[in-house]
Protein backbone atom coordinates (compact mmCIF):
# COMPACT_ATOMS: atom_id res chain seq x y z
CA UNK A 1 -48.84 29.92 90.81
CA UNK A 2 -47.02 33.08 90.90
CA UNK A 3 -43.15 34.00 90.11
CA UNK A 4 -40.49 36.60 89.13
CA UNK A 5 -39.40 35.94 85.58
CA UNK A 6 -35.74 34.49 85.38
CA UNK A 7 -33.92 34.04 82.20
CA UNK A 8 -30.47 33.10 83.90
CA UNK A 9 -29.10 29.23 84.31
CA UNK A 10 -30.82 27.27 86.30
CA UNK A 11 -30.34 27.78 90.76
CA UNK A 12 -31.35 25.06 92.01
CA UNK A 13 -32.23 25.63 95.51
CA UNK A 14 -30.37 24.26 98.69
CA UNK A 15 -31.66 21.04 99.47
CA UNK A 16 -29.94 17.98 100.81
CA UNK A 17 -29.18 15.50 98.51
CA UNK A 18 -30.45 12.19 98.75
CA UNK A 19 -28.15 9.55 100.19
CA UNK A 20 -27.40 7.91 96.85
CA UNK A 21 -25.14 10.83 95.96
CA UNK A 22 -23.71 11.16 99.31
CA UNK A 23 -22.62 7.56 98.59
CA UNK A 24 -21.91 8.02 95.22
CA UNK A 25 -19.26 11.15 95.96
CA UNK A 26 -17.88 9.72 99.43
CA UNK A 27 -14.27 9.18 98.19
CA UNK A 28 -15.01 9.36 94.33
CA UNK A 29 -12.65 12.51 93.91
CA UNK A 30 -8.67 11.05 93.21
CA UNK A 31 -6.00 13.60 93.04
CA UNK A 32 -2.99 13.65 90.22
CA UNK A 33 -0.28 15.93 90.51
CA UNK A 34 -0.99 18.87 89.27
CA UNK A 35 2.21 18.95 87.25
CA UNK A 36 0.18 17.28 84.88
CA UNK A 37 -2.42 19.68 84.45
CA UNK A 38 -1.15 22.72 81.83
CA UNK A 39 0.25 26.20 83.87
CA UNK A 40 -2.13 28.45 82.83
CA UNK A 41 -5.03 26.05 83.72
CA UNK A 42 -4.32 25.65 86.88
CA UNK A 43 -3.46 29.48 87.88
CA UNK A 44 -7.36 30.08 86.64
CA UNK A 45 -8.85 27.24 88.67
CA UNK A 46 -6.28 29.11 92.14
CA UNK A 47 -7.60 31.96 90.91
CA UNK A 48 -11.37 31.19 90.83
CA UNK A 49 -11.01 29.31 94.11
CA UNK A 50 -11.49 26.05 92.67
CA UNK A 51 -9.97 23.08 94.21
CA UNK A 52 -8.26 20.63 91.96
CA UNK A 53 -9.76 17.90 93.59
CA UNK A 54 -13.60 19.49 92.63
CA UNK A 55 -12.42 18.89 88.67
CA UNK A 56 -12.25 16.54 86.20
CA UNK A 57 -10.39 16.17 82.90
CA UNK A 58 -10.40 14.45 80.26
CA UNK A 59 -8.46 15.38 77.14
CA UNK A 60 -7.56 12.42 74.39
CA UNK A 61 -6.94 12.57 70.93
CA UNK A 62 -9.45 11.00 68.79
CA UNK A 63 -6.57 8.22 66.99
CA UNK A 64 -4.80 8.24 70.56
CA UNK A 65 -5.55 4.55 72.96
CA UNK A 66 -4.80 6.55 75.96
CA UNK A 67 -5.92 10.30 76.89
CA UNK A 68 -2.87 12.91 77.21
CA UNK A 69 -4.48 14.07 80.54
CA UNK A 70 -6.85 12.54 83.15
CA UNK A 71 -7.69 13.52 86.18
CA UNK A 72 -10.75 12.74 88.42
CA UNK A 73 -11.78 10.69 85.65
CA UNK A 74 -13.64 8.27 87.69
CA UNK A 75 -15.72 10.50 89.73
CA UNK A 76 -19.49 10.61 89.42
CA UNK A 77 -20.10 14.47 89.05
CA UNK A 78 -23.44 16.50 88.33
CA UNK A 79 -22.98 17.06 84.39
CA UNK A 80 -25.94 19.49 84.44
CA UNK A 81 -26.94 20.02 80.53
CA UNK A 82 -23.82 17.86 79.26
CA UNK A 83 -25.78 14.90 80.01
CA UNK A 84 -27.91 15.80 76.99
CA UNK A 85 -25.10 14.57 75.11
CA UNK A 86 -25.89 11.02 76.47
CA UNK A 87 -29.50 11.23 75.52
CA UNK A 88 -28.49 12.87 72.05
CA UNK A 89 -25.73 9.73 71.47
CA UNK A 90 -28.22 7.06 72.74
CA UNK A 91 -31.09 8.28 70.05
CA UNK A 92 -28.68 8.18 66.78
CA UNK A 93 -28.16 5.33 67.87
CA UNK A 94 -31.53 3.24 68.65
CA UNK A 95 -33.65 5.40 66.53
CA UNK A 96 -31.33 6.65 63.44
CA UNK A 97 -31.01 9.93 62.44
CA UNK A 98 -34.01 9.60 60.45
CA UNK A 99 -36.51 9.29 62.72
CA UNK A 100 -39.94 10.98 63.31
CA UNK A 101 -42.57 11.59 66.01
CA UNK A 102 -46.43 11.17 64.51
CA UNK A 103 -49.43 12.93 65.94
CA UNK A 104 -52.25 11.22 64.88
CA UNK A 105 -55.33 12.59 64.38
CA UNK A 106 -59.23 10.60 63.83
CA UNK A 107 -62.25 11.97 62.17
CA UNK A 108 -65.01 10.29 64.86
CA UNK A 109 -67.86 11.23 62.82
CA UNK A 110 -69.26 12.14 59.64
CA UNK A 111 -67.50 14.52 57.42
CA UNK A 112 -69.73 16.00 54.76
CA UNK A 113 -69.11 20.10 53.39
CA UNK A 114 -66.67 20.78 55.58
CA UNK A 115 -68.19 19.86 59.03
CA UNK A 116 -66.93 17.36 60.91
CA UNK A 117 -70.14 15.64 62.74
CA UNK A 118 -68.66 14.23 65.55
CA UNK A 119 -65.42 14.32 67.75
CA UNK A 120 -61.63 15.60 66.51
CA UNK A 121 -59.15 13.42 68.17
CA UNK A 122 -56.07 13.71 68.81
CA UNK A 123 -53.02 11.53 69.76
CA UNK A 124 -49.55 12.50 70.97
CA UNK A 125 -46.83 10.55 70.71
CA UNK A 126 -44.08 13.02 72.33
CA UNK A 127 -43.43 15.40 69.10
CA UNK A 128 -41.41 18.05 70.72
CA UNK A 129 -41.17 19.77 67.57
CA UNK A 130 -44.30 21.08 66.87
CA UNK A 131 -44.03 24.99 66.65
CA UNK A 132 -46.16 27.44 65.73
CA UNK A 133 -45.23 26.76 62.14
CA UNK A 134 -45.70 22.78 62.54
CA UNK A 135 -49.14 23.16 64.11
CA UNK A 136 -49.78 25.74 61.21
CA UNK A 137 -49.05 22.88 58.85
CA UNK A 138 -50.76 20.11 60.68
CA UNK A 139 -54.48 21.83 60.71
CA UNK A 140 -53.68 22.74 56.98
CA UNK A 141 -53.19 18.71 56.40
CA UNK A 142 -56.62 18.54 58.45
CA UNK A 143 -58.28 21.08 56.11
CA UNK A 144 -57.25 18.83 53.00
CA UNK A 145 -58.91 16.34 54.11
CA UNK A 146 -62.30 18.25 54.12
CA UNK A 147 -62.52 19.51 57.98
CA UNK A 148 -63.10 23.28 58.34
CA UNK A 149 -65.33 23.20 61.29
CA UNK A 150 -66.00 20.31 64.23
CA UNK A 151 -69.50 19.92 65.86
CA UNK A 152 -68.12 17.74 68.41
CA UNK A 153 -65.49 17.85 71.26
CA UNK A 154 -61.93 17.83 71.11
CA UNK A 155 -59.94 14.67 72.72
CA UNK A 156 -56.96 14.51 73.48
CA UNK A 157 -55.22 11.19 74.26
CA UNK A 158 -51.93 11.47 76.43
CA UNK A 159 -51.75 7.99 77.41
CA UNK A 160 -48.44 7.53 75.37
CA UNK A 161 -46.60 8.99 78.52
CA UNK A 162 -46.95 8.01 82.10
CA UNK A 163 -45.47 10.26 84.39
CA UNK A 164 -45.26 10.86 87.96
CA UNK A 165 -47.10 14.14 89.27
CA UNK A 166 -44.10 16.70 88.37
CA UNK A 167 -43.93 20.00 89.95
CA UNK A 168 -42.66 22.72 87.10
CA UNK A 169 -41.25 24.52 89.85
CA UNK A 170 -39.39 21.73 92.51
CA UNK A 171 -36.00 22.11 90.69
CA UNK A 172 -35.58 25.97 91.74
CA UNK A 173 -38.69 27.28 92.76
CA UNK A 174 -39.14 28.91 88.88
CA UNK A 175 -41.95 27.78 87.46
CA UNK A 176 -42.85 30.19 85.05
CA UNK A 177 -39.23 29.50 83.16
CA UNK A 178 -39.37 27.93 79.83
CA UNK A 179 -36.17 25.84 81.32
CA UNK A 180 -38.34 24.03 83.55
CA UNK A 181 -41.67 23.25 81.28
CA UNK A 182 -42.83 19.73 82.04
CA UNK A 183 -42.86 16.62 78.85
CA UNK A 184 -45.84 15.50 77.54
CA UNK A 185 -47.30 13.19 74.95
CA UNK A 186 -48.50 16.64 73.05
CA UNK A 187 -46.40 19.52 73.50
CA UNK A 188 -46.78 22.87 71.07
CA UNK A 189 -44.60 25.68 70.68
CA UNK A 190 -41.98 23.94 73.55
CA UNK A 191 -45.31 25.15 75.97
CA UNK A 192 -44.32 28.58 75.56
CA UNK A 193 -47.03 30.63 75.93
CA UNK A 194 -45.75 34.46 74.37
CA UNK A 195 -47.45 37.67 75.38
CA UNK A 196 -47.17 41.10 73.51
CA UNK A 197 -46.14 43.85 76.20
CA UNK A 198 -47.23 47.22 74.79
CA UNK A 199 -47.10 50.76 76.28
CA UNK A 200 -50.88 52.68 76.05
CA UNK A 201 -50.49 55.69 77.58
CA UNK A 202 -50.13 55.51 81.00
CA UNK A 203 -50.92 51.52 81.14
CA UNK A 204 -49.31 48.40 79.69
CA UNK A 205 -51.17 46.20 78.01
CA UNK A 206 -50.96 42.53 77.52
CA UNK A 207 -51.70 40.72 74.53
CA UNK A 208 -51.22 36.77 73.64
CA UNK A 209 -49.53 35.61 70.30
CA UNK A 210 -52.06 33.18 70.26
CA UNK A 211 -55.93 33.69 71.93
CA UNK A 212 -56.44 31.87 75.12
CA UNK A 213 -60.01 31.14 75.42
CA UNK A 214 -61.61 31.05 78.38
CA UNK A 215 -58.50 32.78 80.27
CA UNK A 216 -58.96 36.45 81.43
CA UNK A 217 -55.73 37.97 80.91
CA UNK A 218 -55.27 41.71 82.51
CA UNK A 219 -52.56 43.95 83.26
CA UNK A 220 -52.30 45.83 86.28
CA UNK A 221 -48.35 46.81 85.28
CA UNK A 222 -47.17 50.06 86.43
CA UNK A 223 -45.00 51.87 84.12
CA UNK A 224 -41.42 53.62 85.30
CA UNK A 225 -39.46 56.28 84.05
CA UNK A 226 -36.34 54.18 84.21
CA UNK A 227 -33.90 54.60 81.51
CA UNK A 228 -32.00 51.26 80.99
CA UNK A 229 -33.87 48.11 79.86
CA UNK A 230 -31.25 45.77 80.87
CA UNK A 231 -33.21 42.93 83.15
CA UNK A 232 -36.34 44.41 81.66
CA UNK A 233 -38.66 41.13 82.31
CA UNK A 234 -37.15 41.55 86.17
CA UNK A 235 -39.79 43.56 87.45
CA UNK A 236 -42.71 41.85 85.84
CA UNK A 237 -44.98 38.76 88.17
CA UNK A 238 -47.49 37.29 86.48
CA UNK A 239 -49.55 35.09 88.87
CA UNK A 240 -52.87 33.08 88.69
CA UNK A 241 -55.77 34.70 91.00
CA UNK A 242 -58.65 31.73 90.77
CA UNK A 243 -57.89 28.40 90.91
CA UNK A 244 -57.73 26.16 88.35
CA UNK A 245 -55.11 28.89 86.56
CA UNK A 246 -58.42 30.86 84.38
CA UNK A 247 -56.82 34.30 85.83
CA UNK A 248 -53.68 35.20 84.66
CA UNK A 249 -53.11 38.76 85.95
CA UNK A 250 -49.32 40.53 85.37
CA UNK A 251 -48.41 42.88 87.91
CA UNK A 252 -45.19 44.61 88.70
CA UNK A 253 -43.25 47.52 86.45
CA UNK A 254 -42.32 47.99 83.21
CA UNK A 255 -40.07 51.29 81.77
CA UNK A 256 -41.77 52.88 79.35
CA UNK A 257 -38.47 53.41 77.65
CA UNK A 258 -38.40 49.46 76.58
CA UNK A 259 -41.72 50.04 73.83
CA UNK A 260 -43.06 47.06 72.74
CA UNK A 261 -41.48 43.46 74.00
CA UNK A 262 -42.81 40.22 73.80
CA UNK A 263 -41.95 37.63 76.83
CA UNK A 264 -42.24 33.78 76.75
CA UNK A 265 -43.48 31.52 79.79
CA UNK A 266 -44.60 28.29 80.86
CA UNK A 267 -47.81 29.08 82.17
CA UNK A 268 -49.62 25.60 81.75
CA UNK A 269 -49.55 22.10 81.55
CA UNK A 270 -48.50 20.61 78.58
CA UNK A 271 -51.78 19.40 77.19
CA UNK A 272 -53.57 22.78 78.50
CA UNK A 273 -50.92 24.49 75.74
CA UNK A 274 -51.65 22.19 73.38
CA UNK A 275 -55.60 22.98 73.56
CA UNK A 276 -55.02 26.53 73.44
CA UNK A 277 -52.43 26.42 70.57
CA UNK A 278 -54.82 24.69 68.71
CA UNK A 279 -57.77 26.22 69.20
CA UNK A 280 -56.16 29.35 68.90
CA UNK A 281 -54.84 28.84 65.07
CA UNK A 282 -57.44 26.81 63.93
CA UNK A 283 -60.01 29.74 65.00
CA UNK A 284 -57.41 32.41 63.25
CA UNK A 285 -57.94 30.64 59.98
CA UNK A 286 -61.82 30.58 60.19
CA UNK A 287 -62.44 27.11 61.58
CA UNK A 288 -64.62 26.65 64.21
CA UNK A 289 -64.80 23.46 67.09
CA UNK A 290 -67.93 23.75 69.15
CA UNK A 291 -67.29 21.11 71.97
CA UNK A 292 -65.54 21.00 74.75
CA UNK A 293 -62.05 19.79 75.43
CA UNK A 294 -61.72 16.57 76.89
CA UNK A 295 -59.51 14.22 77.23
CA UNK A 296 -59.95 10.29 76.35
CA UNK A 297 -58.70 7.43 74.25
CA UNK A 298 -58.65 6.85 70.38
CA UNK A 299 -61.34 5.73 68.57
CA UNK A 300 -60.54 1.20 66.99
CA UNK A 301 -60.42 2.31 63.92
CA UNK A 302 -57.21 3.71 61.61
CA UNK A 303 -55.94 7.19 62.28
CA UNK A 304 -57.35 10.14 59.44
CA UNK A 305 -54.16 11.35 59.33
CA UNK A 306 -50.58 11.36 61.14
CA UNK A 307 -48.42 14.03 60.86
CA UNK A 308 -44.77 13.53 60.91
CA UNK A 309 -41.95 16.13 62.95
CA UNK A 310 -39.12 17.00 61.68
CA UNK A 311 -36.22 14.28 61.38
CA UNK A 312 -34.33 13.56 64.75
CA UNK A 313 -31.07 15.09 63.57
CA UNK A 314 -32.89 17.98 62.96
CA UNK A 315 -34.09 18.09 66.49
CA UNK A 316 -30.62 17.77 68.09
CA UNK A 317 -29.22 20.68 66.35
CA UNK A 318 -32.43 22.64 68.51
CA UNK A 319 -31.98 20.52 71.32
CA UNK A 320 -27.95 20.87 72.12
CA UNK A 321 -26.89 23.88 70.62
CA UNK A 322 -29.93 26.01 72.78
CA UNK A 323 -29.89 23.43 75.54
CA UNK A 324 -33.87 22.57 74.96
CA UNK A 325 -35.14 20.75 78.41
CA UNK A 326 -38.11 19.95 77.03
CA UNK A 327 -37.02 18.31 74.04
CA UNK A 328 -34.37 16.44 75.73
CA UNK A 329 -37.43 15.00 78.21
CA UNK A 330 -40.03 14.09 75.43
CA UNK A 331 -36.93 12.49 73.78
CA UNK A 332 -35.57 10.93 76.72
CA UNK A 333 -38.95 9.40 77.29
CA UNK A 334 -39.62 8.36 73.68
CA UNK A 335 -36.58 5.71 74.18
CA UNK A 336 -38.27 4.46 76.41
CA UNK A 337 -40.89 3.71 74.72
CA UNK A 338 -39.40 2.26 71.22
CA UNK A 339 -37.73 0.06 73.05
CA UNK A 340 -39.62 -1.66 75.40
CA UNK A 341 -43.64 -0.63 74.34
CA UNK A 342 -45.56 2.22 75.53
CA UNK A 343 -47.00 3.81 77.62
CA UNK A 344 -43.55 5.79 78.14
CA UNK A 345 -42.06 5.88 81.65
CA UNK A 346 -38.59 7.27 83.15
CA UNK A 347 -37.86 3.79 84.31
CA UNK A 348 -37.91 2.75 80.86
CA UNK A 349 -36.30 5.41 79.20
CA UNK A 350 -32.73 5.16 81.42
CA UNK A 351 -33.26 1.35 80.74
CA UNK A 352 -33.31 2.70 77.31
CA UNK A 353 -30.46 4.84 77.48
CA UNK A 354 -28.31 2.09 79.45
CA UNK A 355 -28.92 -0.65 77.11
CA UNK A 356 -27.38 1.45 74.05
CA UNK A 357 -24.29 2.63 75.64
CA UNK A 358 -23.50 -0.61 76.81
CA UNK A 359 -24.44 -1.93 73.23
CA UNK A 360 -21.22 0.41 72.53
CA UNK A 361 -18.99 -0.32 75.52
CA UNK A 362 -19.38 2.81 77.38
CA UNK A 363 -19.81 2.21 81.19
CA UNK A 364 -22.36 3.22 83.25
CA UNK A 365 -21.05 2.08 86.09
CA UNK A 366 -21.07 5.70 87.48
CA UNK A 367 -24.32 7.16 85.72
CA UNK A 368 -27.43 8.17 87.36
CA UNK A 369 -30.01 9.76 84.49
CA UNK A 370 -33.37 11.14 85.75
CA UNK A 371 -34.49 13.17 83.27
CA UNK A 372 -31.89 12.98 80.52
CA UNK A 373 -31.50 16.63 80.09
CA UNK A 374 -29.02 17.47 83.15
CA UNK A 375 -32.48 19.59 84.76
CA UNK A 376 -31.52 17.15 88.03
CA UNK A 377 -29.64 17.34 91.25
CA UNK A 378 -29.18 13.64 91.40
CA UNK A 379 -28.18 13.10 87.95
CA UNK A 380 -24.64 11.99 87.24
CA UNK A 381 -21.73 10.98 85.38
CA UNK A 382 -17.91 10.28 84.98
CA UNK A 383 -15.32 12.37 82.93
CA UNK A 384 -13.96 8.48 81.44
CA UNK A 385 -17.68 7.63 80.76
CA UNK A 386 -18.05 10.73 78.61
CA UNK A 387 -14.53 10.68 76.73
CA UNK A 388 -15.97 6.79 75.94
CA UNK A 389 -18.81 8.00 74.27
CA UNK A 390 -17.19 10.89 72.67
CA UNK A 391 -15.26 8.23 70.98
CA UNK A 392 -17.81 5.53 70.00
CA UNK A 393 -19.74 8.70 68.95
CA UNK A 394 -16.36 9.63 66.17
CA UNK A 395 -16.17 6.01 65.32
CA UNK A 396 -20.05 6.06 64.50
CA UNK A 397 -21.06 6.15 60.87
CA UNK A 398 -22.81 9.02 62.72
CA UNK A 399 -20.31 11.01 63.70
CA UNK A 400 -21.06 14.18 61.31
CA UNK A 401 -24.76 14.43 62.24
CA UNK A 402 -24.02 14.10 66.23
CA UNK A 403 -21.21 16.79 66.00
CA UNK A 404 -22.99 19.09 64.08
CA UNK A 405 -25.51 19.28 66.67
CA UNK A 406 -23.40 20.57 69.18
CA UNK A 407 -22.50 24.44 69.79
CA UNK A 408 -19.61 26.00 67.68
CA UNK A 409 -17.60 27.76 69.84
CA UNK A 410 -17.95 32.01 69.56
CA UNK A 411 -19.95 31.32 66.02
CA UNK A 412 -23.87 29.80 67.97
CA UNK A 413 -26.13 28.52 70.46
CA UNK A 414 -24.80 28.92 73.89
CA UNK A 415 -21.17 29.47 72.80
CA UNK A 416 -22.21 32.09 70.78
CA UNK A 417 -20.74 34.51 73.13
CA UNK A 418 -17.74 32.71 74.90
CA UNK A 419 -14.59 32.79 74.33
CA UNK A 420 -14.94 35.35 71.64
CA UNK A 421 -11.40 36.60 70.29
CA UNK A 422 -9.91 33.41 71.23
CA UNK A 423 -8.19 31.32 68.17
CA UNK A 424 -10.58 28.41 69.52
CA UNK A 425 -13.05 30.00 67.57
CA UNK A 426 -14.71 28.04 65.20
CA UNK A 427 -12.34 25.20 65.91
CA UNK A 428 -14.65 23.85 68.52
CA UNK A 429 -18.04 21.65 68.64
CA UNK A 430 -18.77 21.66 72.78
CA UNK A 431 -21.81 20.88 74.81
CA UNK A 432 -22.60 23.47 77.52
CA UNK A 433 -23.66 22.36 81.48
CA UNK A 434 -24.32 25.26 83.71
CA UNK A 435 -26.11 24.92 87.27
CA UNK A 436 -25.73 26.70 90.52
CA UNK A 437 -22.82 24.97 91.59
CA UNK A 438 -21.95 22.98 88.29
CA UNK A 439 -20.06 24.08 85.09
CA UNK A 440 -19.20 21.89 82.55
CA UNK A 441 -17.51 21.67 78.71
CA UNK A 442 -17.18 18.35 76.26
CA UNK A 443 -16.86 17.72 72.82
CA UNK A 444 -14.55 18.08 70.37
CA UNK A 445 -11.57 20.49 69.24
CA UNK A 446 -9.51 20.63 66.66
CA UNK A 447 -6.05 21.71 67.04
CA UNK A 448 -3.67 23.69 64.70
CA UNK A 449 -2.31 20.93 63.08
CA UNK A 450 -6.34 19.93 61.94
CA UNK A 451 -6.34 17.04 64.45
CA UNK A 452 -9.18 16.15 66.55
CA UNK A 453 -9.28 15.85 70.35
CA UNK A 454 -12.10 15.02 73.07
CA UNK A 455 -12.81 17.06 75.61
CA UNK A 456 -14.53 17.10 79.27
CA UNK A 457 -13.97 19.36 82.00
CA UNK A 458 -16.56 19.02 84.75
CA UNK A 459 -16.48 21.13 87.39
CA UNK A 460 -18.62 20.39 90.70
CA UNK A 461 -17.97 23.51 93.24
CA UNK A 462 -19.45 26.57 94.64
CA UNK A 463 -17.44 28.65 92.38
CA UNK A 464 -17.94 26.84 89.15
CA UNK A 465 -19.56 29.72 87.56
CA UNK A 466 -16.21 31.43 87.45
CA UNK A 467 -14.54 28.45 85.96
CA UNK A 468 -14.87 29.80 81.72
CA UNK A 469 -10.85 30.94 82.63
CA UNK A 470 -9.95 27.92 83.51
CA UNK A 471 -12.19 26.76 80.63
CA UNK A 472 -10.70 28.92 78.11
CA UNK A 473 -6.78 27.88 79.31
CA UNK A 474 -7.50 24.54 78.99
CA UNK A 475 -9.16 24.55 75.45
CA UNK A 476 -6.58 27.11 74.32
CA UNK A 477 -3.94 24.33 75.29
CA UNK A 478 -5.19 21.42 73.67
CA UNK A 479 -5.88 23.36 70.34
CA UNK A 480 -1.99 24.48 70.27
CA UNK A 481 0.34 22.74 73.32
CA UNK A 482 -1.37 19.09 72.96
CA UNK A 483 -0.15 19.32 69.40
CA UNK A 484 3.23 18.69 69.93
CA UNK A 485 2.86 16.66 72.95
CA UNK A 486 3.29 12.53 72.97
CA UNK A 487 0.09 10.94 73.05
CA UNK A 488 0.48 7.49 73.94
């Protein structure tokens, strides 16, 4: 596996989409007049070179039975990282905000001064939470209960997933992106594997956050005399030399002028992160585990220990307001599994997900969910079905913990940096959906009068990158024009 580093959106590549979205788009675009669209909005959509017809609105206040504008609302467009805010609703609702993943861990041997005389292992059930920090705390819960050093093998059991061979990089041809790391029954550190870049004289060298036994890691980076470090990661490609990914070599160049930088990737498979996360801290703190890594199943009896994530709602603030694939996928998938048994699969996790927004009368008449986090070409969804669960999501005793987890507008995540200098600032909770040809905006606003409205703007055309005009006119309306308008 080899690849030039990317830290844009997502591009997914030119393929031909299968025939279910041919026949899911063949006449799903109806015009309105655009008298009813606001001025302004529609002189930045002309100007972009957006077609009406390629956009959908929604805008409705939150008391209101009817929405002030609508148009498109019934066509099934790509919602790209919007439909995260399906996955997010359909959680609070089947699991509670409370919830937490458990990793479960069995002693499958002897424990006596400190030595563990058999096998460690291990169980995931699809925490995507455990970091650095988490993993930190779960060998120190192992240590407390007397293990400092495992004669055995460690086994991992991913059998709480069932997936379909996935290829990391069949969305765009990116594998090494973070965007695009694969879900897993035991995921550490969102399987972001971080390496130190640092300067030596006339070499770079490359060292991991975390040691990677049994990988040999070298650096054959040439450094430059350029002056700017803007795109600095651009000229750097890592890529595998022996098979079975045990070389990891990082050619390319580097300016010396950038010093020190440290650069995230998904190198390996989910487990494969897991093994080296874990070896790798649990060696740092002077423990030692002298088998091999294998994987298998659990041991009949009781668990030794399970160690609980964080609680779900604090997983959606991660997961929407930095647009977290991978958590979206291991939580997708987890649905799945609480509601109809494990092992996980995607078949029952959008069973999952369809079940609880029918549960709350939103349609999903037009909604096609692959993944859950909007990383799709196929998935899909209508303006109406969205405003619908904006809605059931304000009427929800819920409400403050799903809004909170969205994006403030110009104040975090990935609105940190729009619309900055805008009065929408700060007056704005929005989900973000970017893809090559797909831009896209909903959640809620609140206008100047300290009313709240729902919004969705989906935009499915060639130029929907240069859409955030048309973006900004249309928010910028709503917070002060819808005001005084007459909803009915």
């Amino acid at each position: 596996m080899a690849g030039r580093i990317r830290h844009n959106a997502v591009m997914p590549s030119r393929r031909v989409f299968p025939l279910l979205i041919g026949l899911l788009l063949a006449g799903a675009f109806s015009s309105v007049p655009a008298a009813e669209l606001p001025e302004g909005f529609v002189a930045a959509l002309d100007t972009a070179g957006i077609p009406r017809e390629r956009v959908a609105v929604v805008v409705q206040k939150l008391d209101a039975e009817q929405p002030l504008l609508s148009h498109n609302a019934e066509a099934a467009l790509n919602p790209a990282s919007v439909m995260k805010l399906v996955t997010s609703f359909a959680a609070l609702d089947q699991l509670g905000p409370g919830y937490r993943w458990t990793t479960e861990l069995w002693l499958d041997g002897p424990v006596a001064h400190g030595v563990l005389g058999g096998d460690l292992v291990v169980k995931g059930r699809g925490d995507p939470t455990l970091t650095l920090e988490r993993m930190w705390l779960l060998q120190r819960a192992l240590r407390a209960r007397g293990v400092s050093q495992v004669r055995g093998r460690l086994v991992l059991d991913t059998g709480y997933f069932v997936l379909p061979e996935l290829d990391p990089g069949a969305f765009d041809g990116e594998p090494l992106a973070l965007y695009n790391a694969l879900p897993g029954p035991l995921v550490a550190n969102f399987n972001a594997i971080t390496v130190h870049l640092r300067p030596n004289g006339e070499t770079v060298r490359v060292v991991p956050d975390v040691a990677l036994p049994g990988v040999d890691l070298s650096s054959e980076l040439v450094l430059s005399d350029e002056a700017g470090c803007d795109g600095w990661s651009d000229g750097i490609e890592p890529r595998f030399t022996v098979e079975g990914g045990r070389a990891l070599v990082f050619g390319g160049r580097y300016a010396a002028a950038c010093g020190e930088r440290s650069l995230s990737l998904n190198l390996f498979e989910p487990a494969t992160t897991f093994d080296f996360m874990f070896r790798g801290l649990w060696a740092e703190s002077g423990g030692r585990i002298d088998g091999a890594t294998v994987f298998g199943a659990v041991p009949a009896s009781a668990p030794a220990l399970r160690f609980a994530s964080e609680p779900l709602t604090e997983a959606l603030v991660r997961l929407n307001k930095y647009s977290n694939n991978l958590m979206t996928r291991n939580l997708f998938l987890t649905l799945g599994a609480e509601a109809y048994g494990p092992p996980a699969t995607p078949e029952k996790a959008a069973d999952a997900v369809r079940a609880s927004l029918t549960r709350r009368g939103i349609s999903t008449r037009k909604l096609v969910i692959e993944n859950g986090a909007g990383l799709s070409r196929i998935e899909r969804l209508s303006a109406a079905a969205l405003t619908q669960l904006l809605r059931a999501a304000y009427r929800s005793p819920l409400f403050a913990e799903f809004e909170s987890a969205l994006p403030i507008v110009a104040i975090d995540g990935t609105l940190k940096r729009r619309f900055n200098g805008s009065p929408l600032a700060g007056n704005a909770h929005l989900k973000t959906g970017t893809l090559r040809d797909v831009s896209a905006l909903a959640g809620y606003v609140v206008d100047v009068r300290g009313e709240r409205w729902s919004f969705v703007m989906l935009v499915n055309h060639a130029q929907a990158r240069r859409s955030e005009a048309a973006q900004r006119a249309l928010l910028e309306w709503v917070q002060s024009d819808a005001a005084g308008a007459v909803v009915p």
